[in-house]
C-alpha atoms as a PDB file:
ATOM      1  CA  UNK A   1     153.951 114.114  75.032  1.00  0.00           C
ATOM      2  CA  UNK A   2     152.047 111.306  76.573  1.00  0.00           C
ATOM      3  CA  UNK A   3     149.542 109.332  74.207  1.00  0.00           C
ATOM      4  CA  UNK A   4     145.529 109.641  74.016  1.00  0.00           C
ATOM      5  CA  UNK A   5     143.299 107.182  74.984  1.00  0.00           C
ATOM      6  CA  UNK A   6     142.734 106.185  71.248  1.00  0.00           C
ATOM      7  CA  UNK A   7     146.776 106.261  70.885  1.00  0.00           C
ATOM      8  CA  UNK A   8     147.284 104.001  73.815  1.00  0.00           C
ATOM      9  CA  UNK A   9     144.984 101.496  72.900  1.00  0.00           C
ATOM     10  CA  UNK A  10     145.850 101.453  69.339  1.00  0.00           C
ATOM     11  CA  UNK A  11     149.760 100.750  70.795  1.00  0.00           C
ATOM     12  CA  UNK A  12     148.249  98.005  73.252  1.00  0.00           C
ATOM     13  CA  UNK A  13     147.507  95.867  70.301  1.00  0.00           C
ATOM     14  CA  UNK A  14     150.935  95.271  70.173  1.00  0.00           C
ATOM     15  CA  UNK A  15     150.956  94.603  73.907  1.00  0.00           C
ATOM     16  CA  UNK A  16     151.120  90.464  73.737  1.00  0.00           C
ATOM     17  CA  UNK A  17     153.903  90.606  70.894  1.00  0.00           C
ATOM     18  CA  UNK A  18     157.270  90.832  73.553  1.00  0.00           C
ATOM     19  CA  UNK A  19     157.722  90.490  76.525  1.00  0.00           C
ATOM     20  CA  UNK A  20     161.224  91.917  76.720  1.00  0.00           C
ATOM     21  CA  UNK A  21     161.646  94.036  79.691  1.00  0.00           C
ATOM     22  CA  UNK A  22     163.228  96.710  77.330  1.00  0.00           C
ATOM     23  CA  UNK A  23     160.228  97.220  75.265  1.00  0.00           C
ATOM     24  CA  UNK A  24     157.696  99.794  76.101  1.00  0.00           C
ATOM     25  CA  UNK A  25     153.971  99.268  75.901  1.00  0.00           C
ATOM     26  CA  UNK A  26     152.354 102.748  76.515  1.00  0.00           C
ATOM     27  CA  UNK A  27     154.186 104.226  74.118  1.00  0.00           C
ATOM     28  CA  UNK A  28     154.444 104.987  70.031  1.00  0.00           C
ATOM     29  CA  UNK A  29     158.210 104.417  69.922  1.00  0.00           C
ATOM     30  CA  UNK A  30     158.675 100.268  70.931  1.00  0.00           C
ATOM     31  CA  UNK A  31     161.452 100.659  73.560  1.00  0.00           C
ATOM     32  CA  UNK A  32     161.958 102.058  76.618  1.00  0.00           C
ATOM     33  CA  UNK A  33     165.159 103.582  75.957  1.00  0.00           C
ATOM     34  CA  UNK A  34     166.434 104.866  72.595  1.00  0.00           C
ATOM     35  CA  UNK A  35     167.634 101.994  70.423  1.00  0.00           C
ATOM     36  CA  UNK A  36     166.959 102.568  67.023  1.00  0.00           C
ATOM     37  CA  UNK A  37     169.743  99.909  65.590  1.00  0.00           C
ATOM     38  CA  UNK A  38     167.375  96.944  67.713  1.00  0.00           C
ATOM     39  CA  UNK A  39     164.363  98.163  65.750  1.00  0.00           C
ATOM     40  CA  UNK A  40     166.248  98.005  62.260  1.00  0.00           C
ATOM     41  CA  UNK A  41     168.112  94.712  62.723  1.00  0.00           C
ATOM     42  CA  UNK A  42     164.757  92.889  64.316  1.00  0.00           C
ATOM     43  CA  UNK A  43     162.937  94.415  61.117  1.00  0.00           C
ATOM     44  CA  UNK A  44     166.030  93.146  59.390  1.00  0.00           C
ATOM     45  CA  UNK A  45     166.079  89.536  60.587  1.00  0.00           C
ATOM     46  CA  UNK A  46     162.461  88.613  61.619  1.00  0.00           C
ATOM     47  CA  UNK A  47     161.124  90.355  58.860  1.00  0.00           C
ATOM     48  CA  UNK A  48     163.444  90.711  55.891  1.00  0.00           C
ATOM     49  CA  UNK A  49     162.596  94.544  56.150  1.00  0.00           C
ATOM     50  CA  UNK A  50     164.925  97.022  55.284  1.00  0.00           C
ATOM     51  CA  UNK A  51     163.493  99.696  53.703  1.00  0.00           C
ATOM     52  CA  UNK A  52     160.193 102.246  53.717  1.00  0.00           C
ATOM     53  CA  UNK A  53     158.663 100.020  50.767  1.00  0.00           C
ATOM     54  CA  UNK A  54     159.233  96.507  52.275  1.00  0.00           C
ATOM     55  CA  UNK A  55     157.689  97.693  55.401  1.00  0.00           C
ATOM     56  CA  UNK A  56     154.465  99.178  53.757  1.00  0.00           C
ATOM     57  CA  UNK A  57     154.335  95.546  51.839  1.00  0.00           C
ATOM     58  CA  UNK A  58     154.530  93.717  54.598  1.00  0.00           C
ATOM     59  CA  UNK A  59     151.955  96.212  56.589  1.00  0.00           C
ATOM     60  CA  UNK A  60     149.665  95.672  53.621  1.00  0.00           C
ATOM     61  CA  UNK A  61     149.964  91.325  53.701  1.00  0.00           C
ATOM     62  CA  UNK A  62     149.436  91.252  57.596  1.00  0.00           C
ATOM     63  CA  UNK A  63     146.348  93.519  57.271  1.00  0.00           C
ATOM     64  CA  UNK A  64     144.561  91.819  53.564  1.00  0.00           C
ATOM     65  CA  UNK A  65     145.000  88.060  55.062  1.00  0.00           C
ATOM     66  CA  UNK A  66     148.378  87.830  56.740  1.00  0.00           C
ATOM     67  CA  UNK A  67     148.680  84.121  58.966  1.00  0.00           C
ATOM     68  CA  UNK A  68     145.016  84.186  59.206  1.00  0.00           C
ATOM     69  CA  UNK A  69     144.464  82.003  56.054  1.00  0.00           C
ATOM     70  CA  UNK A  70     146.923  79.650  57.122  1.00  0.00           C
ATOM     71  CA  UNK A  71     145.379  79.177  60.787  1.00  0.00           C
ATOM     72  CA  UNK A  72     141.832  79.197  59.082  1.00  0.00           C
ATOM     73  CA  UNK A  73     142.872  76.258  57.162  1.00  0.00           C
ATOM     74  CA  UNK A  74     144.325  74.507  60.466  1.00  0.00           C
ATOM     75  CA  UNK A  75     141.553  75.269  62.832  1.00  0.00           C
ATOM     76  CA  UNK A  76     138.492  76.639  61.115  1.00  0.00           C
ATOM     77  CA  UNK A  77     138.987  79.847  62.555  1.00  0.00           C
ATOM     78  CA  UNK A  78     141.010  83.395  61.190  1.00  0.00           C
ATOM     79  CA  UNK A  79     142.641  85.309  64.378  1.00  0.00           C
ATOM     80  CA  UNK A  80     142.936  88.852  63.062  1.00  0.00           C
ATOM     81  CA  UNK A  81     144.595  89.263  67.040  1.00  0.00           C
ATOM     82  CA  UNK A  82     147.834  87.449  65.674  1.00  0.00           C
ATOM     83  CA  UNK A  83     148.085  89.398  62.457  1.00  0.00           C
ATOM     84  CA  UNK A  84     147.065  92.640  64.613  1.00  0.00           C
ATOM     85  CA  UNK A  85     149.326  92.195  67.103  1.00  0.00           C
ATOM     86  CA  UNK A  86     152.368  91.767  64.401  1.00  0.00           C
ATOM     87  CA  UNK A  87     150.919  94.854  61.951  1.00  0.00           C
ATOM     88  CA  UNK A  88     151.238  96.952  65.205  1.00  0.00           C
ATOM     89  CA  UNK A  89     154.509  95.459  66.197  1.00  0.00           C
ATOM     90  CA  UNK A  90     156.015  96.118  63.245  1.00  0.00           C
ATOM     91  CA  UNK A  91     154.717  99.518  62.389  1.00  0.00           C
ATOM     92  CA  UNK A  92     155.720 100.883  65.682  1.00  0.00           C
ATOM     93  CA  UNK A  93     159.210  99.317  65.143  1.00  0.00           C
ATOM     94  CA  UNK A  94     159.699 100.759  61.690  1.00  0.00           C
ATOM     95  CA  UNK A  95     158.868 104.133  63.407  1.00  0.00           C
ATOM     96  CA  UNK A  96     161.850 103.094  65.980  1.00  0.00           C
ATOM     97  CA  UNK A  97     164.062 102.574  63.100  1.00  0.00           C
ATOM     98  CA  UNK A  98     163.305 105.626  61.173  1.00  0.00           C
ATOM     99  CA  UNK A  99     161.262 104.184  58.206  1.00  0.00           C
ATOM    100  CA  UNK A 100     157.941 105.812  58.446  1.00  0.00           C
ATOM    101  CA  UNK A 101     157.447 109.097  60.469  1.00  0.00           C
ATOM    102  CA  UNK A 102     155.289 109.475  63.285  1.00  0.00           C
ATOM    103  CA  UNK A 103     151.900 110.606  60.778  1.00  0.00           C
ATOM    104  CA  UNK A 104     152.487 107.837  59.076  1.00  0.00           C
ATOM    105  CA  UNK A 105     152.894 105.191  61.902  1.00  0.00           C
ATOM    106  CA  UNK A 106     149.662 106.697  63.398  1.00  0.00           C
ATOM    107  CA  UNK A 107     147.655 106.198  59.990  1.00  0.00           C
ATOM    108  CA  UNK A 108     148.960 102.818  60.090  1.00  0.00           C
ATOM    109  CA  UNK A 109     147.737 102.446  63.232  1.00  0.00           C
ATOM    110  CA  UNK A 110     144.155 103.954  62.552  1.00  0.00           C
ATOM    111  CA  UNK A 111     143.904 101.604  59.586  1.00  0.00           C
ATOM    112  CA  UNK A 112     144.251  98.313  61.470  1.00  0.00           C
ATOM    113  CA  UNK A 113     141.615  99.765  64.208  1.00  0.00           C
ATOM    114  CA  UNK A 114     137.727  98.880  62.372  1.00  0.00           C
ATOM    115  CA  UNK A 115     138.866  95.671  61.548  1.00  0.00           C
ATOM    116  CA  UNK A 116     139.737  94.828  64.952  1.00  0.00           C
ATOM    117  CA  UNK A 117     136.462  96.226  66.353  1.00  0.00           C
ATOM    118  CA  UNK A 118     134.940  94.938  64.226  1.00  0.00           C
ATOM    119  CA  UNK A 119     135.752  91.114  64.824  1.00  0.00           C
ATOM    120  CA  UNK A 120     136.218  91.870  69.163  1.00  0.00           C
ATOM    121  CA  UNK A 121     134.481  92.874  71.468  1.00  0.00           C
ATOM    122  CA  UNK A 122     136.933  92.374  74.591  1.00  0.00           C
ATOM    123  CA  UNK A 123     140.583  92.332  75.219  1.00  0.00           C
ATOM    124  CA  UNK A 124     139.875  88.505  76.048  1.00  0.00           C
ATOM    125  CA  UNK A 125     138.513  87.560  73.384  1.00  0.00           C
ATOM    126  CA  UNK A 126     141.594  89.394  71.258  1.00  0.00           C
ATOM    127  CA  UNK A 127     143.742  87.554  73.926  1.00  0.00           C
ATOM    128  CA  UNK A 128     142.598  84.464  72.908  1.00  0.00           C
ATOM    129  CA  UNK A 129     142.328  84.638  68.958  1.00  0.00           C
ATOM    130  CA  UNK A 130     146.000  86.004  69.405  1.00  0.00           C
ATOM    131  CA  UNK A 131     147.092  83.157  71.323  1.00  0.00           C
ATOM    132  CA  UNK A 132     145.406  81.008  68.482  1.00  0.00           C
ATOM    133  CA  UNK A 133     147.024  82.445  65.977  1.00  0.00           C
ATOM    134  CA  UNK A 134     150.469  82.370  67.883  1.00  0.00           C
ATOM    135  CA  UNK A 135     149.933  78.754  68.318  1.00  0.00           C
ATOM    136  CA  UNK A 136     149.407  78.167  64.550  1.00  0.00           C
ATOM    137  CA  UNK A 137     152.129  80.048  63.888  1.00  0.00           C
ATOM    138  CA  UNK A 138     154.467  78.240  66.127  1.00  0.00           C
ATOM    139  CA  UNK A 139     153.156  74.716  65.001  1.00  0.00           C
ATOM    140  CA  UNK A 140     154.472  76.091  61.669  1.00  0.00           C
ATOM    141  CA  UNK A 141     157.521  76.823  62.522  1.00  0.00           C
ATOM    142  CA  UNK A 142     158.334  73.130  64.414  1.00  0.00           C
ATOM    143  CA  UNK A 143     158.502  71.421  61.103  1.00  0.00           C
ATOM    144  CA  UNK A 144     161.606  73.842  59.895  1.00  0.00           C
ATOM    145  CA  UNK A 145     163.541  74.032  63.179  1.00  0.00           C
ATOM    146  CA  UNK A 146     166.141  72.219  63.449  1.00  0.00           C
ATOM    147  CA  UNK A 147     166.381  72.064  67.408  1.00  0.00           C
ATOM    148  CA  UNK A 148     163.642  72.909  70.273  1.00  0.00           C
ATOM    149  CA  UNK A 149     165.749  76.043  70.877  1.00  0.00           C
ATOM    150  CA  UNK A 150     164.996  77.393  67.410  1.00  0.00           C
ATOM    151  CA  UNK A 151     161.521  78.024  68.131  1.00  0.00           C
ATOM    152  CA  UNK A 152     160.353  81.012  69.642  1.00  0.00           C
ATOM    153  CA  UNK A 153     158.920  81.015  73.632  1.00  0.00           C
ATOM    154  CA  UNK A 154     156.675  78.315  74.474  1.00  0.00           C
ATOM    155  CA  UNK A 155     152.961  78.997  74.399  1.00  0.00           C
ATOM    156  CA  UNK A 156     152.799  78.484  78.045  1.00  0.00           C
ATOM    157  CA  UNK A 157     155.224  81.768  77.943  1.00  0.00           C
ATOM    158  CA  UNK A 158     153.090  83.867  75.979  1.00  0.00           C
ATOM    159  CA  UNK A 159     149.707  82.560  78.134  1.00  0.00           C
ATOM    160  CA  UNK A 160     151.369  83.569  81.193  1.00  0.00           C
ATOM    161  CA  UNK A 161     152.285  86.943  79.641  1.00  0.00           C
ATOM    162  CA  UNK A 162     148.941  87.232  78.332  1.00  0.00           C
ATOM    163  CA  UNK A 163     147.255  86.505  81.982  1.00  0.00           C
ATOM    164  CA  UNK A 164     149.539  89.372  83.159  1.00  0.00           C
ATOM    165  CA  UNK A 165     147.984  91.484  80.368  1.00  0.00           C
ATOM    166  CA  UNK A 166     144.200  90.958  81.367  1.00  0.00           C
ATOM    167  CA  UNK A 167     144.704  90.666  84.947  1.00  0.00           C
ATOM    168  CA  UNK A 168     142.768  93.394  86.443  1.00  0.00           C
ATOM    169  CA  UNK A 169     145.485  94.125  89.765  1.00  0.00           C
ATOM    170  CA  UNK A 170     148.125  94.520  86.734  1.00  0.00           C
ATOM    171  CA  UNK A 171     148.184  98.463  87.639  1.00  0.00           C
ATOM    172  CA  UNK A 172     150.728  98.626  84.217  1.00  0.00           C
ATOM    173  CA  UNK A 173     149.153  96.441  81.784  1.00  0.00           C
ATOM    174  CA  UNK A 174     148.162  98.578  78.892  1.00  0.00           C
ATOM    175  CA  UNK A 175     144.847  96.965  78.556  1.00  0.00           C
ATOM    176  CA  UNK A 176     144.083  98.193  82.240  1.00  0.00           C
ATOM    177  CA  UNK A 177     145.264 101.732  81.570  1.00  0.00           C
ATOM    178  CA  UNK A 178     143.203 101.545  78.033  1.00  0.00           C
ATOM    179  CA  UNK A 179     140.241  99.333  78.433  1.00  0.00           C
ATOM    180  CA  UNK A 180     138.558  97.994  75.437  1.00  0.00           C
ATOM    181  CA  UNK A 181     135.600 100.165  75.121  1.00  0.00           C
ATOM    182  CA  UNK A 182     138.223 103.275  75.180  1.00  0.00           C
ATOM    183  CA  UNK A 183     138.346 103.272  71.065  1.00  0.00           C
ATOM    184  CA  UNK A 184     134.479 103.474  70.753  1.00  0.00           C
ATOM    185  CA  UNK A 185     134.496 106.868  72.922  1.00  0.00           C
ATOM    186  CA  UNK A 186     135.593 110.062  72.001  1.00  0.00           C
ATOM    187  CA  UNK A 187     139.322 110.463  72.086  1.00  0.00           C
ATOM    188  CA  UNK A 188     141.165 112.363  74.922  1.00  0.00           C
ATOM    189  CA  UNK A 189     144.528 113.020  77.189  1.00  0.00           C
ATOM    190  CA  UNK A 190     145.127 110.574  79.643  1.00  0.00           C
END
């Protein structure tokens, strides 16, 4: 059944998260093809997630104050984007894996949504708080790797995926196909 407008948009929050070429971005369940072992053992090892309860906490941190904090202490500013971006990621994930039902992923989902329009008013300026708060993040994350090839992508990765995002000729970006203004009109098919 394909998504709403509301539905898709809420799922495009997730869009900047992967760019894996497996990973589907107009859709509820995170993959284009059914895999729910990836969804459980990236839950497992980027998260420490394994069960129903674990999930729910970590739903709960990422939407109270998640990485924000941390990046408001670094730059004077909190990107909800980041934290967004990862709260949809990971609920959509642990609905891959089997962990929350498909009610429950979209209540999730809806949760996240007012705090998000509240703070943004564009998907560039969401773009751009979530590339602040990937930044952070990263930064973070140099002072416990052990090698360059610890660290996740490069931010020049995720900038490049994230002008493929908002570029308007991108017929398949999710943002494109759900614009932001979608979520403050009334729901309906696409």
């Amino acid at each position: 059944m394909p998504l709403t407008t509301h539905q898709l948009w809420m799922v495009s929050l997730s869009a900047p998260v992967s760019r894996d070429s497996g990973v589907s971005r107009n859709t509820l369940y995170p993959y284009t093809r059914i895999d729910d072992d990836s969804a459980r053992r990236w839950l497992a090892e980027q998260w420490e997630i394994t069960s129903r309860e674990e999930l729910v906490d970590r739903l709960d941190d990422l939407s109270r104050s998640g990485y924000r904090a941390r990046a408001l202490q670094v730059t004077g500013v909190a990107p909800l984007a980041w934290d967004a971006a990862l709260y949809v990621d990971i609920t959509r994930r642990g609905f891959g894996c089997g962990l929350i039902d498909e009610p429950d992923a979209w209540t999730a989902l809806k949760n996240i949504v007012p705090a998000v329009v509240g703070t943004y008013g564009s998907w560039q300026e969401y773009a751009a708080h979530y590339l602040l708060g990937r930044q952070v993040w990263r930064e973070g994350l140099q002072g416990r790797a052990e090698s360059a090839s610890d660290l996740p992508a490069p931010q020049a990765t995720a900038d490049v995926h994230l002008r493929s995002l908002l570029d308007p000729a991108n017929r398949s970006s999710p943002w494109n196909l759900a614009p932001w203004s979608t979520i403050s009109h009334p729901d309906r098919p696409r």
